[in-house]
PDB file of N, CA and C in Angstrom:
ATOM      1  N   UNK A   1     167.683 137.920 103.629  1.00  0.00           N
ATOM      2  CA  UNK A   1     168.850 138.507 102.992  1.00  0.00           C
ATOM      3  C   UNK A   1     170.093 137.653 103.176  1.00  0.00           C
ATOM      4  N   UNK A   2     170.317 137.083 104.314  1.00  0.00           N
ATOM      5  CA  UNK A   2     171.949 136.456 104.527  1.00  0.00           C
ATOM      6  C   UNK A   2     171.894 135.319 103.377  1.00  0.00           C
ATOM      7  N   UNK A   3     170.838 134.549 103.470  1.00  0.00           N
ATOM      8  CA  UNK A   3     171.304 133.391 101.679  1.00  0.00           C
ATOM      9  C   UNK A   3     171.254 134.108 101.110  1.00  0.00           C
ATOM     10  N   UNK A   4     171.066 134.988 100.086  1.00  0.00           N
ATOM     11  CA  UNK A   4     171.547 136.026  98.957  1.00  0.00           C
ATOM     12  C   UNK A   4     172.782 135.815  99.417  1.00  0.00           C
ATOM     13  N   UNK A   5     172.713 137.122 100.625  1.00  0.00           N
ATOM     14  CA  UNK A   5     174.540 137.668 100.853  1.00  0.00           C
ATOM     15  C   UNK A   5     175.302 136.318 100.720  1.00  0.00           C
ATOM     16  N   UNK A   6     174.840 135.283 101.424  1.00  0.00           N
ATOM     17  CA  UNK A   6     175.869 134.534 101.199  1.00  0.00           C
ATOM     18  C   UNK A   6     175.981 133.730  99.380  1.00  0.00           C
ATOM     19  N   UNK A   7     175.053 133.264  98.576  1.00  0.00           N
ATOM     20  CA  UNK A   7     175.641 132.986  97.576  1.00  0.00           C
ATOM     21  C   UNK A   7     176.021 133.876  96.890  1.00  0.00           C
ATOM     22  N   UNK A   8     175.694 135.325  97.216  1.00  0.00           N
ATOM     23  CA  UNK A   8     176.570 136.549  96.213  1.00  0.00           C
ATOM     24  C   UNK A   8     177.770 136.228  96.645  1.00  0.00           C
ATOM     25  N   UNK A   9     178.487 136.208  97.757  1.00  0.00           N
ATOM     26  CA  UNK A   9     179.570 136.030  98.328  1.00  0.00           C
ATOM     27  C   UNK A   9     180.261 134.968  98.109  1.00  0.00           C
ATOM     28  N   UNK A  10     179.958 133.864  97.647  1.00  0.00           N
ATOM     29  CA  UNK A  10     180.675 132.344  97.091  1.00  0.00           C
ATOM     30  C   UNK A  10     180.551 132.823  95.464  1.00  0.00           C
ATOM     31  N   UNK A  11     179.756 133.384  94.967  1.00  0.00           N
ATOM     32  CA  UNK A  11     179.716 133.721  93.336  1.00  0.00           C
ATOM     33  C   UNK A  11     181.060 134.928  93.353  1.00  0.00           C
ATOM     34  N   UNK A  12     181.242 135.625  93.941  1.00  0.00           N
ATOM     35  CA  UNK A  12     182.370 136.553  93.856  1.00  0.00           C
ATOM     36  C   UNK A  12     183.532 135.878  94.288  1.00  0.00           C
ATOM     37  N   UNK A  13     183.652 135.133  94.989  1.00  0.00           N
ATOM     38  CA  UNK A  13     184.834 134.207  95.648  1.00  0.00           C
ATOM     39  C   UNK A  13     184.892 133.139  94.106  1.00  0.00           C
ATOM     40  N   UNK A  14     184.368 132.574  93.381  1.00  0.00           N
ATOM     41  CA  UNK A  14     184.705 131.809  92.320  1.00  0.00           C
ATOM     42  C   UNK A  14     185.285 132.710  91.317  1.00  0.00           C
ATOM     43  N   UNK A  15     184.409 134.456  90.646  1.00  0.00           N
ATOM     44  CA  UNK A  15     184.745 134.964  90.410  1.00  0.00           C
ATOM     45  C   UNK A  15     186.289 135.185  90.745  1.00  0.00           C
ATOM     46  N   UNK A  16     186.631 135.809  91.544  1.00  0.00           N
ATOM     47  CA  UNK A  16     187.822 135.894  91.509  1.00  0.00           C
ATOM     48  C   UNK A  16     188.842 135.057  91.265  1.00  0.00           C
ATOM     49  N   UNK A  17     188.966 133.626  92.103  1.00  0.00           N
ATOM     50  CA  UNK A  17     189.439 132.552  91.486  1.00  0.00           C
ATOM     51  C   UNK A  17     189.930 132.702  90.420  1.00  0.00           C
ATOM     52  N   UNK A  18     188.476 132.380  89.620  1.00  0.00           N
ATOM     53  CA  UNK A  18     188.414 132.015  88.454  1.00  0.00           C
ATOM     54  C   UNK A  18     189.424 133.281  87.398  1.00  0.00           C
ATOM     55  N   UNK A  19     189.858 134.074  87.544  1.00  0.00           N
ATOM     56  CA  UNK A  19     190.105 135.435  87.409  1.00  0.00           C
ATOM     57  C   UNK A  19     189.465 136.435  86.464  1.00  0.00           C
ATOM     58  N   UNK A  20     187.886 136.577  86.782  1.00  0.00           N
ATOM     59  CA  UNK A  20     186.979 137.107  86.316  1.00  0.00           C
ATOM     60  C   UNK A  20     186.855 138.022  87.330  1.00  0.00           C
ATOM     61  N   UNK A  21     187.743 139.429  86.945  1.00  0.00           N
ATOM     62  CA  UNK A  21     187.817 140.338  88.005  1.00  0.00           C
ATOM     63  C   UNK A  21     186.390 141.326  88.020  1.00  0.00           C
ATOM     64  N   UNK A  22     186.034 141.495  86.210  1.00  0.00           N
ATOM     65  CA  UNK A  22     184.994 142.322  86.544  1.00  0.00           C
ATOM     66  C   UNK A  22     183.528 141.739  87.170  1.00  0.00           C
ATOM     67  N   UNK A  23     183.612 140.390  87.067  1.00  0.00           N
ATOM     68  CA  UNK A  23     182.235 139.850  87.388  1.00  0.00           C
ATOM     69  C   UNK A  23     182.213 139.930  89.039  1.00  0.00           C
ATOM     70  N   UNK A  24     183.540 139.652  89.514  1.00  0.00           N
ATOM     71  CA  UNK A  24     183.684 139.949  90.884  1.00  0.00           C
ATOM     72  C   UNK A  24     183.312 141.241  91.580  1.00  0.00           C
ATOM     73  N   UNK A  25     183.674 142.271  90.694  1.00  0.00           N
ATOM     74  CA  UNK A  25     183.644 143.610  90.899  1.00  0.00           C
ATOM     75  C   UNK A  25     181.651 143.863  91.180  1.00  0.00           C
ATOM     76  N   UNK A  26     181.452 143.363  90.414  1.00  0.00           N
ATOM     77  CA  UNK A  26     179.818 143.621  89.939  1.00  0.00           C
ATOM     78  C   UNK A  26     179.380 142.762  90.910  1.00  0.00           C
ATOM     79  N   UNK A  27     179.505 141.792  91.465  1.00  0.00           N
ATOM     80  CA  UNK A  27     179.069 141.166  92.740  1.00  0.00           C
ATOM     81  C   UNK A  27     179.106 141.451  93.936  1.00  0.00           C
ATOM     82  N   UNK A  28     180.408 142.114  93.860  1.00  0.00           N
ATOM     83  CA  UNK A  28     180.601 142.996  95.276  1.00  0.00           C
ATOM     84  C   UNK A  28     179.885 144.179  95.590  1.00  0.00           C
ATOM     85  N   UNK A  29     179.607 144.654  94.204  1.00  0.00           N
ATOM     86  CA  UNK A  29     178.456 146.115  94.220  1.00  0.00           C
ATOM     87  C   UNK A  29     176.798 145.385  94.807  1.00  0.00           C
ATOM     88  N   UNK A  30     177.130 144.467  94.353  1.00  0.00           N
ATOM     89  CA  UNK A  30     175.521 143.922  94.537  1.00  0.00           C
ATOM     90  C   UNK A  30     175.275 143.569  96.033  1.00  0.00           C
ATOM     91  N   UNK A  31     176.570 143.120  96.428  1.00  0.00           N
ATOM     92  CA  UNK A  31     176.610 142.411  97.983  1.00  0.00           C
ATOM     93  C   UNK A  31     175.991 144.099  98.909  1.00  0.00           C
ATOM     94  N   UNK A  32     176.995 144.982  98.430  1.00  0.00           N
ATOM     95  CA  UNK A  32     176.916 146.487  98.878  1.00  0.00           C
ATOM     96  C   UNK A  32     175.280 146.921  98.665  1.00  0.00           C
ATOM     97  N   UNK A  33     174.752 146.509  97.411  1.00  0.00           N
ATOM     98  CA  UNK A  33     173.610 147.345  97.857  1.00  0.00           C
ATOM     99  C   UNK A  33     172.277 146.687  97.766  1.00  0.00           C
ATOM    100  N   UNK A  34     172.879 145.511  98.697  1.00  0.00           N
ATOM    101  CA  UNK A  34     171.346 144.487  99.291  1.00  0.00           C
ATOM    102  C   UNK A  34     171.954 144.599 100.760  1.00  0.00           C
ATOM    103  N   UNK A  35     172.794 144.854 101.253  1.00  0.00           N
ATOM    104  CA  UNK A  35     173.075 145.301 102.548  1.00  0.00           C
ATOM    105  C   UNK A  35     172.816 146.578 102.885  1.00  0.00           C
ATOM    106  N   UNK A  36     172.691 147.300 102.217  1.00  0.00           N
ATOM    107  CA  UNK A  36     172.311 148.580 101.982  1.00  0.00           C
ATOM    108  C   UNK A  36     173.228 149.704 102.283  1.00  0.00           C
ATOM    109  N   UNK A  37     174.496 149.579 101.669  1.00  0.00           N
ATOM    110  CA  UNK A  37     175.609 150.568 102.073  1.00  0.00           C
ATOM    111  C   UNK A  37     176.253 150.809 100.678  1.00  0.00           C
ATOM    112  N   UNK A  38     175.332 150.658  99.473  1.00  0.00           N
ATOM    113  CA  UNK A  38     175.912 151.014  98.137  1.00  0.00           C
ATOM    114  C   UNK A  38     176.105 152.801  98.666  1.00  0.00           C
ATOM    115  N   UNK A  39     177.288 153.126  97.533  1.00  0.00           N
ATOM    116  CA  UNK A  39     177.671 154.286  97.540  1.00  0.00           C
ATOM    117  C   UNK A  39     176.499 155.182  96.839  1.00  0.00           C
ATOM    118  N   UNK A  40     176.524 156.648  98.057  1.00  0.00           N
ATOM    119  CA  UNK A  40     175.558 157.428  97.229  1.00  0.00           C
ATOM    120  C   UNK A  40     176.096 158.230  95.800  1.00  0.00           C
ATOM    121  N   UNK A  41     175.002 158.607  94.911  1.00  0.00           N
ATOM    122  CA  UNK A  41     174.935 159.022  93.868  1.00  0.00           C
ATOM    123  C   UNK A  41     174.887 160.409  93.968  1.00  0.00           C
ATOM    124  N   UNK A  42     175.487 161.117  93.580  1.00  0.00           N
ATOM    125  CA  UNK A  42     175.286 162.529  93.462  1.00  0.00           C
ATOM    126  C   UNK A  42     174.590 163.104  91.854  1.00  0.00           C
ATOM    127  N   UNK A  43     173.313 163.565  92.344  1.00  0.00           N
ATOM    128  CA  UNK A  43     172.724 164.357  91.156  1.00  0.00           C
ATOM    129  C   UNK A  43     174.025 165.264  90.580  1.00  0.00           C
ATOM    130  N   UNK A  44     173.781 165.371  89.086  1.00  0.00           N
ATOM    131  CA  UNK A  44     174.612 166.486  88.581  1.00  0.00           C
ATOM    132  C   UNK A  44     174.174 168.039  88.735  1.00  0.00           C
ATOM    133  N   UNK A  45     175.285 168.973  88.970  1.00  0.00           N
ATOM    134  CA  UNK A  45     174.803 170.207  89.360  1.00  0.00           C
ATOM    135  C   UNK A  45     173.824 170.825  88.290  1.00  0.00           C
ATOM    136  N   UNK A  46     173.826 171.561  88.352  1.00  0.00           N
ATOM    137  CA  UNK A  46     172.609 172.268  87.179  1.00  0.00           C
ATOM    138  C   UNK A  46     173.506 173.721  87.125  1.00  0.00           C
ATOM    139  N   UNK A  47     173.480 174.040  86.323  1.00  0.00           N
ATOM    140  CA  UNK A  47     174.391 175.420  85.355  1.00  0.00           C
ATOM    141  C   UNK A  47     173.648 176.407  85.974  1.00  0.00           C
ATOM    142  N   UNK A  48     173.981 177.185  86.982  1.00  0.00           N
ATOM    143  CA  UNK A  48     172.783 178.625  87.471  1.00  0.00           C
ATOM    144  C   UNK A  48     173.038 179.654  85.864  1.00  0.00           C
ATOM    145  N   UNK A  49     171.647 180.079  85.713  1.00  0.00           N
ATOM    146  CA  UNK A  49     171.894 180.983  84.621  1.00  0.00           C
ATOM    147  C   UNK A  49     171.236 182.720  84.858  1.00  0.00           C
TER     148      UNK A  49
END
């Protein structure tokens, strides 16, 4: 995992630079969930009937 993390981490660092904020954005999600601390998802509620 750390070479990933680390060229995700130089690809988001050019990203930004470069001022390609959303590609940065989307790299940083990726860094998050190969480290495994992406944010959880919440199922949608369901309508009680």
């Amino acid at each position: 995992r750390s070479p990933l993390l680390a060229w995700l981490g130089v690809q988001a660092q050019r990203a930004e630079q470069g001022g390609d904020l959303e590609e940065a954005a989307r790299l940083r999600r990726r860094i998050e969930m190969t480290q495994g601390s992406a944010p959880s998802v919440k199922a949608p509620a369901k309508d009680p009937k």
